[in-house]
C-alpha atoms as a PDB file:
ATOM      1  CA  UNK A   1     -15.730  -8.713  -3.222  1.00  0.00           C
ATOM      2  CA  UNK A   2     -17.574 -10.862  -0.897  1.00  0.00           C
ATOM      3  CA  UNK A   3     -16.224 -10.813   2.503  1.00  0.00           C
ATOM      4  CA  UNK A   4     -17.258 -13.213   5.914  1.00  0.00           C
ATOM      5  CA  UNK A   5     -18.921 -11.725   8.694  1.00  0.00           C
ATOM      6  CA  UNK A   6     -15.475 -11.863  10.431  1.00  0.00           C
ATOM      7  CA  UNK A   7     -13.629  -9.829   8.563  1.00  0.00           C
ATOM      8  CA  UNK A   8     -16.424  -7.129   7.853  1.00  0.00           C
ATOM      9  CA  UNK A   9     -16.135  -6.700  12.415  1.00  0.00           C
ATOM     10  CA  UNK A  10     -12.625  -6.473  11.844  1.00  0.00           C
ATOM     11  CA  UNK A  11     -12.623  -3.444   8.964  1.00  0.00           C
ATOM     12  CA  UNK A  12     -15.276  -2.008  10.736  1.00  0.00           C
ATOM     13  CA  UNK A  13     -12.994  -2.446  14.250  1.00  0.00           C
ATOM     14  CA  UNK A  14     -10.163  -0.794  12.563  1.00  0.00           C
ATOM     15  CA  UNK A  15     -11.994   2.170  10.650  1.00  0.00           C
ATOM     16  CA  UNK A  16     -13.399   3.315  14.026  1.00  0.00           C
ATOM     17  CA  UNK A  17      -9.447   3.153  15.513  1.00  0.00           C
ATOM     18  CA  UNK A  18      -8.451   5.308  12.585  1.00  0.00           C
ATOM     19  CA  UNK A  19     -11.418   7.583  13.550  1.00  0.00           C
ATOM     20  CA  UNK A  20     -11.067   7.893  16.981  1.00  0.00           C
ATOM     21  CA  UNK A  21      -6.919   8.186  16.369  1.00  0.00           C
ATOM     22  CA  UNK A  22      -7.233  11.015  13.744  1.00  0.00           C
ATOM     23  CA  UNK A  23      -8.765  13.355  15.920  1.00  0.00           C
ATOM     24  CA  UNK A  24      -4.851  13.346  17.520  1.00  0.00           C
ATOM     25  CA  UNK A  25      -2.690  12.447  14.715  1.00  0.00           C
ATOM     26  CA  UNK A  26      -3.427  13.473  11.227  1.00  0.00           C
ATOM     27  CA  UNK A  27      -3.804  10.117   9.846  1.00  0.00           C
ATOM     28  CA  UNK A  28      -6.176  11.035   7.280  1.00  0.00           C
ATOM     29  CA  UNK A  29      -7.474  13.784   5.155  1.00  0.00           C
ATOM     30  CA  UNK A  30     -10.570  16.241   7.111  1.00  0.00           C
ATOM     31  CA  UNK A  31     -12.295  15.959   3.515  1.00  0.00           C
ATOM     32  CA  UNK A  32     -12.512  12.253   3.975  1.00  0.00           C
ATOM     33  CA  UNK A  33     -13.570  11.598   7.395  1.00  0.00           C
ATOM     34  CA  UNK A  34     -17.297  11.092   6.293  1.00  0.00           C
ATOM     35  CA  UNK A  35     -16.328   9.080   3.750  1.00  0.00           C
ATOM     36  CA  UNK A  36     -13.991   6.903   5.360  1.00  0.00           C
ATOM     37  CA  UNK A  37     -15.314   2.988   3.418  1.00  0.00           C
ATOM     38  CA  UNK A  38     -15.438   4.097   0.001  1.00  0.00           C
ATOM     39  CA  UNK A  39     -12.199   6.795  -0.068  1.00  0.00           C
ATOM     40  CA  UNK A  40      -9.771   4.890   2.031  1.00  0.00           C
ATOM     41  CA  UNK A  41     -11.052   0.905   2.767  1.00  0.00           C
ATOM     42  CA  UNK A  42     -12.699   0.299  -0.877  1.00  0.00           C
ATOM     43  CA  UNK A  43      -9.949   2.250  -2.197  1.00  0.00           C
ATOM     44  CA  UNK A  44      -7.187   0.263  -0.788  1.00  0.00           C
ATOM     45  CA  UNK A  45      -9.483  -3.223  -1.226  1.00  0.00           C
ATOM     46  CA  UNK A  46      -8.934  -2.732  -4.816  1.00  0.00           C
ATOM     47  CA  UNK A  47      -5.330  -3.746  -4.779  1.00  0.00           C
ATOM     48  CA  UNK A  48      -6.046  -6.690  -4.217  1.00  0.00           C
ATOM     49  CA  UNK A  49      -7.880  -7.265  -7.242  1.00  0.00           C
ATOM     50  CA  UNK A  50      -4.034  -6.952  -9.313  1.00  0.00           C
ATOM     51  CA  UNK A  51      -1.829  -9.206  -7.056  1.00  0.00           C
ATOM     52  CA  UNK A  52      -0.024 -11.923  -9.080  1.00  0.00           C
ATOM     53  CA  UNK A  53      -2.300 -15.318  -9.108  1.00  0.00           C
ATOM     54  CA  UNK A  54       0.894 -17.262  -8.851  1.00  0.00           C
ATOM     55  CA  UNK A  55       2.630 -18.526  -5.397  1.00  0.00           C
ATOM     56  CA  UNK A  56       5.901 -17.065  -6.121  1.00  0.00           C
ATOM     57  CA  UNK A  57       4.386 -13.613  -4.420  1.00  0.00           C
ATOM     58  CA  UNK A  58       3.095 -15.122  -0.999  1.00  0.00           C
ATOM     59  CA  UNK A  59       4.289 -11.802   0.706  1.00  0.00           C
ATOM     60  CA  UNK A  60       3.612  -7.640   0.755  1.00  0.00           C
ATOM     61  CA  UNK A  61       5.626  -4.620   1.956  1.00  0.00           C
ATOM     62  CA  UNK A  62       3.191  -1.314   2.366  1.00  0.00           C
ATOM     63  CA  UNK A  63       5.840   1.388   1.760  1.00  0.00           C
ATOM     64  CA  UNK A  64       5.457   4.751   3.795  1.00  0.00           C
ATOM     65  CA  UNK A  65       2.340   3.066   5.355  1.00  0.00           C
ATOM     66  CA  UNK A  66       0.874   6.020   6.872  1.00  0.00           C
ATOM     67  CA  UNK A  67      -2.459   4.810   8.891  1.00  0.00           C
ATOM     68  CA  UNK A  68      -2.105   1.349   7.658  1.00  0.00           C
ATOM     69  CA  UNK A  69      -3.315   2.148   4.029  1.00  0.00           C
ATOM     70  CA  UNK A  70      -3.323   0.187   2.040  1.00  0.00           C
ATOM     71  CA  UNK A  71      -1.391  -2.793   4.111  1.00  0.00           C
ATOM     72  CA  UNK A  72      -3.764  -3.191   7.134  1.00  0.00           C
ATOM     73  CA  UNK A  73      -6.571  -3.171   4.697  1.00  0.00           C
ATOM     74  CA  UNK A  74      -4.965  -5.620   2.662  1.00  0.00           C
ATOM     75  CA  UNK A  75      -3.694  -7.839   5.061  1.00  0.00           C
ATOM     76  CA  UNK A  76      -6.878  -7.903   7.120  1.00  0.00           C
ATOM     77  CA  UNK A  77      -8.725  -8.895   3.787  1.00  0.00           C
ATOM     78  CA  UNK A  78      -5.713 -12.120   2.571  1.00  0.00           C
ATOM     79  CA  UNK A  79      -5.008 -13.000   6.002  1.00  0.00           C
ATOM     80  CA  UNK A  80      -2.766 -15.611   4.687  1.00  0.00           C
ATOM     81  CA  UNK A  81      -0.621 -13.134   3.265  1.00  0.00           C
ATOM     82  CA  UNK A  82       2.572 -12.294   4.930  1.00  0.00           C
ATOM     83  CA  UNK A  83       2.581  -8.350   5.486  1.00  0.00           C
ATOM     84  CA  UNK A  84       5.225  -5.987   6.456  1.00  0.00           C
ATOM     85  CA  UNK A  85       4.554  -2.623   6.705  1.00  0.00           C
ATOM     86  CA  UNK A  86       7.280   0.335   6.709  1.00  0.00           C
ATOM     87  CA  UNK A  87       6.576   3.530   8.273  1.00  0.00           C
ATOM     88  CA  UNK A  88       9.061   6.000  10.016  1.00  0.00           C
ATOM     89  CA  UNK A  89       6.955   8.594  11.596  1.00  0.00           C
ATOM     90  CA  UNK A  90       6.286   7.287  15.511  1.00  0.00           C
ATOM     91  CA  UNK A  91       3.051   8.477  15.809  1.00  0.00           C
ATOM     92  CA  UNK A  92       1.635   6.596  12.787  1.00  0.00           C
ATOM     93  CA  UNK A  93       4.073   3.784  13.538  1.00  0.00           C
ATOM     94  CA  UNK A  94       2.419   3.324  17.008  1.00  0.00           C
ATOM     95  CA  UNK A  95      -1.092   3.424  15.458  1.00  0.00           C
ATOM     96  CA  UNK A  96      -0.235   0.542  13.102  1.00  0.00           C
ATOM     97  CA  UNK A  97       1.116  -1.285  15.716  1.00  0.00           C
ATOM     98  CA  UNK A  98      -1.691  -0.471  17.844  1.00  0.00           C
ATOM     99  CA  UNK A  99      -3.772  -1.891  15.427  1.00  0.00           C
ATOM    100  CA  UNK A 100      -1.768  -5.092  14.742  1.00  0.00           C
ATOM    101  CA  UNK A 101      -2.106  -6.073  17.986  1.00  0.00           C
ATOM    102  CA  UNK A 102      -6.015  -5.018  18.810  1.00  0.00           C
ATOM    103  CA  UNK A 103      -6.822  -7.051  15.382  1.00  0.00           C
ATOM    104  CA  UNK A 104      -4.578 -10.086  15.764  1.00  0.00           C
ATOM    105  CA  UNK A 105      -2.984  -9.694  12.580  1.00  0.00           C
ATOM    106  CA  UNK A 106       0.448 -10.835  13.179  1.00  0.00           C
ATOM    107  CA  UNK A 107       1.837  -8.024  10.881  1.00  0.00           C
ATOM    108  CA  UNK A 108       5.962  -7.299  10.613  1.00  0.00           C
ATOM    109  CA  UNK A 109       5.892  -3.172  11.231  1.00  0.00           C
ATOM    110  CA  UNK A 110       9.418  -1.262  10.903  1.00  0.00           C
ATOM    111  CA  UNK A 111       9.778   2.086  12.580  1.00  0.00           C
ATOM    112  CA  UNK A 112      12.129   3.137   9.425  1.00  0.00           C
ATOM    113  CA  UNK A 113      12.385   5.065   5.941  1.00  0.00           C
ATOM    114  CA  UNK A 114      12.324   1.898   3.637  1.00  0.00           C
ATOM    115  CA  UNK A 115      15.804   3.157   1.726  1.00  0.00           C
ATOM    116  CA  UNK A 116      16.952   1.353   4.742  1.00  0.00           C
ATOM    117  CA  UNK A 117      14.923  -1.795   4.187  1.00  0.00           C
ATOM    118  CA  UNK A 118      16.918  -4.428   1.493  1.00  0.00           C
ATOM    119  CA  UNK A 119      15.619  -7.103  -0.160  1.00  0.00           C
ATOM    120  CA  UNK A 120      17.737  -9.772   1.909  1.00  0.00           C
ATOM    121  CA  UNK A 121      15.569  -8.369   5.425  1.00  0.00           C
ATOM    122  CA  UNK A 122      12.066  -8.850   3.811  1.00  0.00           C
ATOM    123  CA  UNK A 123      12.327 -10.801   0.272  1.00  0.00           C
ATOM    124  CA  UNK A 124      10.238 -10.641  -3.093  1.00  0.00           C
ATOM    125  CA  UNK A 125       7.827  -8.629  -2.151  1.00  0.00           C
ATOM    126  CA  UNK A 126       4.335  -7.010  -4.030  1.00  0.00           C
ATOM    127  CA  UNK A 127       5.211  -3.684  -3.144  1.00  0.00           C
ATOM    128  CA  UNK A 128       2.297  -1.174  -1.977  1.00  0.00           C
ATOM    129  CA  UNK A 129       2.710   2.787  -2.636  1.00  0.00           C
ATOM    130  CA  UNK A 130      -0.138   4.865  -2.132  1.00  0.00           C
ATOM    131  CA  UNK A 131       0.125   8.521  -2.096  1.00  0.00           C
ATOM    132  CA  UNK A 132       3.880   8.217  -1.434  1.00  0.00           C
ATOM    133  CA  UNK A 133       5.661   9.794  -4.159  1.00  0.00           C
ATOM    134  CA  UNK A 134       5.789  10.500  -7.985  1.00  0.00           C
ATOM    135  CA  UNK A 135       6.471   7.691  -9.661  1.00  0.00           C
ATOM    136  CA  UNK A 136       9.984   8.572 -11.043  1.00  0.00           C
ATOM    137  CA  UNK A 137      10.658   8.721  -6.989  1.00  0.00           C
ATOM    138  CA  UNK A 138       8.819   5.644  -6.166  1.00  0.00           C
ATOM    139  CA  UNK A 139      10.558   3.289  -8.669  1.00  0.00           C
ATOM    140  CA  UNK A 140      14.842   5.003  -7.700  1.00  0.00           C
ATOM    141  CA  UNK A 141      13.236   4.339  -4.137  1.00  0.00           C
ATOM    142  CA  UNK A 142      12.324   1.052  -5.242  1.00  0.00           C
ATOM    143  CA  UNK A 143      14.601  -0.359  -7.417  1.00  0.00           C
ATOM    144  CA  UNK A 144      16.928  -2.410  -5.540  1.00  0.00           C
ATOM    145  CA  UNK A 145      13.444  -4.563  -4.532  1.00  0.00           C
ATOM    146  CA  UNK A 146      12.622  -5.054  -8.569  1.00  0.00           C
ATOM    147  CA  UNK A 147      15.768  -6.015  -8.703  1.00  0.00           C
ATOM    148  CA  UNK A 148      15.318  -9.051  -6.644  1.00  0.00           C
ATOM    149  CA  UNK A 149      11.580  -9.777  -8.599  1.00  0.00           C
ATOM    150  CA  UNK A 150       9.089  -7.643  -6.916  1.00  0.00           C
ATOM    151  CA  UNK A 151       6.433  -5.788  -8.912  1.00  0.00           C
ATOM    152  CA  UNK A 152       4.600  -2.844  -7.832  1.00  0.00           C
ATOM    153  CA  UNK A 153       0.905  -2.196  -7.178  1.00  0.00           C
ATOM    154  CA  UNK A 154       0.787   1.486  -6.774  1.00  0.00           C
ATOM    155  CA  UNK A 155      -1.941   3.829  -6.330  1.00  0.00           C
ATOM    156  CA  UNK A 156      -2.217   7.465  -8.591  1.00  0.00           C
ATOM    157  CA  UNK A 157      -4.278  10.436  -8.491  1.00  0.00           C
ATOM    158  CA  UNK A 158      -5.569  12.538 -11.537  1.00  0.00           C
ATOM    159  CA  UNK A 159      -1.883  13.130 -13.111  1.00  0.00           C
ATOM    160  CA  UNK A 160      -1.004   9.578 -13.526  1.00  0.00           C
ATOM    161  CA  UNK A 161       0.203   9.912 -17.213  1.00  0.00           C
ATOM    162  CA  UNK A 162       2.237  12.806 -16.664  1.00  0.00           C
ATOM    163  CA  UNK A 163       3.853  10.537 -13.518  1.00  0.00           C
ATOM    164  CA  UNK A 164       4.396   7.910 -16.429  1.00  0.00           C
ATOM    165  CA  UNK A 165       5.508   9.812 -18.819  1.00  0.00           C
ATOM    166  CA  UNK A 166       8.259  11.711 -16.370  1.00  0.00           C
ATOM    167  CA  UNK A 167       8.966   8.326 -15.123  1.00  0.00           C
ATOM    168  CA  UNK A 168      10.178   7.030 -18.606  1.00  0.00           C
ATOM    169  CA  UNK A 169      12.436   9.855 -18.935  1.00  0.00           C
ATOM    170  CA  UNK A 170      14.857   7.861 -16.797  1.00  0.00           C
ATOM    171  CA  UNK A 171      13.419   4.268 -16.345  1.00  0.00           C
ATOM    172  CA  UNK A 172      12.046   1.277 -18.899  1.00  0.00           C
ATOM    173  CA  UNK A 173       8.993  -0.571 -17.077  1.00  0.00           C
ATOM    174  CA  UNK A 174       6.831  -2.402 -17.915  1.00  0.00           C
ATOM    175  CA  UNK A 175       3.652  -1.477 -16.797  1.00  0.00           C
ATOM    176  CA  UNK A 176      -0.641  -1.518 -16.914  1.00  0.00           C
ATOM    177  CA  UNK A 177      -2.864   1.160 -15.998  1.00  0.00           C
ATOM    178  CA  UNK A 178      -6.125   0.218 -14.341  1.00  0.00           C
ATOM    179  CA  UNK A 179      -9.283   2.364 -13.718  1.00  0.00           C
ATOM    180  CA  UNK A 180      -9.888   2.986  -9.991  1.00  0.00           C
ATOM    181  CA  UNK A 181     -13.011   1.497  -8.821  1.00  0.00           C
ATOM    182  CA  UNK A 182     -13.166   4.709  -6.493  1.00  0.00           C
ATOM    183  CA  UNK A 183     -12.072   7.711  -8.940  1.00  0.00           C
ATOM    184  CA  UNK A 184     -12.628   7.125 -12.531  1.00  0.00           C
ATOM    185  CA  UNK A 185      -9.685   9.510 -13.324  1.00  0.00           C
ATOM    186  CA  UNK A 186      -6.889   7.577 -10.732  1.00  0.00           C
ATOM    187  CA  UNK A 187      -5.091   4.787 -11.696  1.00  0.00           C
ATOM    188  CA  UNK A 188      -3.540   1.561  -9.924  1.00  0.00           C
ATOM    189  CA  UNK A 189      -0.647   1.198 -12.020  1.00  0.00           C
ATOM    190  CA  UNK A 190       1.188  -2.370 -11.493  1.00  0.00           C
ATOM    191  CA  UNK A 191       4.515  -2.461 -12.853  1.00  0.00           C
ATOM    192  CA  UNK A 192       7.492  -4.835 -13.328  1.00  0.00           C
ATOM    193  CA  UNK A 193      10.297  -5.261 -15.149  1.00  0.00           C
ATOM    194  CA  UNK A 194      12.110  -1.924 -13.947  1.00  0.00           C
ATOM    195  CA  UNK A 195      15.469  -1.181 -15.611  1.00  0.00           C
ATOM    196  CA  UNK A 196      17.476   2.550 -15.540  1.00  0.00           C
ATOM    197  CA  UNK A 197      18.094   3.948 -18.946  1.00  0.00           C
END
């Protein structure tokens, strides 16, 4: 992905906040501080690469947004895109917000646990989930948001199929399974088309 000058300062800007602010708040892992670009930045650039090419998804909503990852990311990358990010713990709320403000990103942040976000607050959405919750979880916590014609972009780890698999138990979804450009055994899975059984 080539990126301007512009917004290379501003990734760079924002992976030295999340530095400097983990060493208070546990924002991210120990294990990944050195490694900060390709584990967290690269990894949450990639989402990008499965957002709908149509207009009729002009907006985001980064559930359980943690340190801003994948939305800041994301948002700092499509600058055009409407972002609202969802996190209820204060200390990482007050980072992101932090953030927001330091990078000029004009961002919509809720201090809140998104079962109390509904569709009529923030609209069709591309929803963002990474390293939330199994995906049986993610799509009950969901749901009401497919509902309305969101999709999801999410991000899994090395037990993907067993998430899918556990997930189908009790949903139908459509869905694709795409090699991470960062771990060749994670998957960003992009579904649609949720229903309960």
């Amino acid at each position: 992905m080539k990126i301007s000058n512009e917004v290379e300062n501003k990734l760079l800007v924002y992976k030295n906040m999340l530095l400097e602010a983990n060493k208070k708040t546990n924002l991210i892992g120990v294990r990944t501080i050195k490694n900060v670009w390709e584990r967290h930045i690269c990894d949450c650039a990639q989402a990008l690469n499965y957002f709908p090419k149509n207009k009729k998804y002009t907006s985001f909503v980064d559930i359980g947004s943690g340190a801003g990852l994948p939305g800041i990311v994301v948002k700092i990358l499509r600058e055009e895109i409407t972002a609202h990010l969802v996190e209820s713990n204060y200390k990482k709320y007050s980072f992101i917000a932090r953030a927001n403000s330091q990078l000029f990103l004009g961002m919509k942040i809720y201090q809140e646990r998104f079962e109390n976000i509904k569709p009529s607050q923030i609209g069709k959405n591309v929803i963002l989930a990474r390293a939330l919750l199994p995906l049986k979880k993610l799509l009950n916590l969901t749901f009401d948001h497919f509902k309305v014609g969101s999709i999801g972009i999410f991000h899994k780890g090395v037990n993907w199929e067993k998430e899918i698999k556990e997930a189908q138990t009790l949903w139908k979804f459509d869905f694709d399974a795409h090699e991470s450009l960062t771990n060749n055994k994670s998957r960003i899975i992009v579904v649609n088309s949720v229903e309960k059984k």
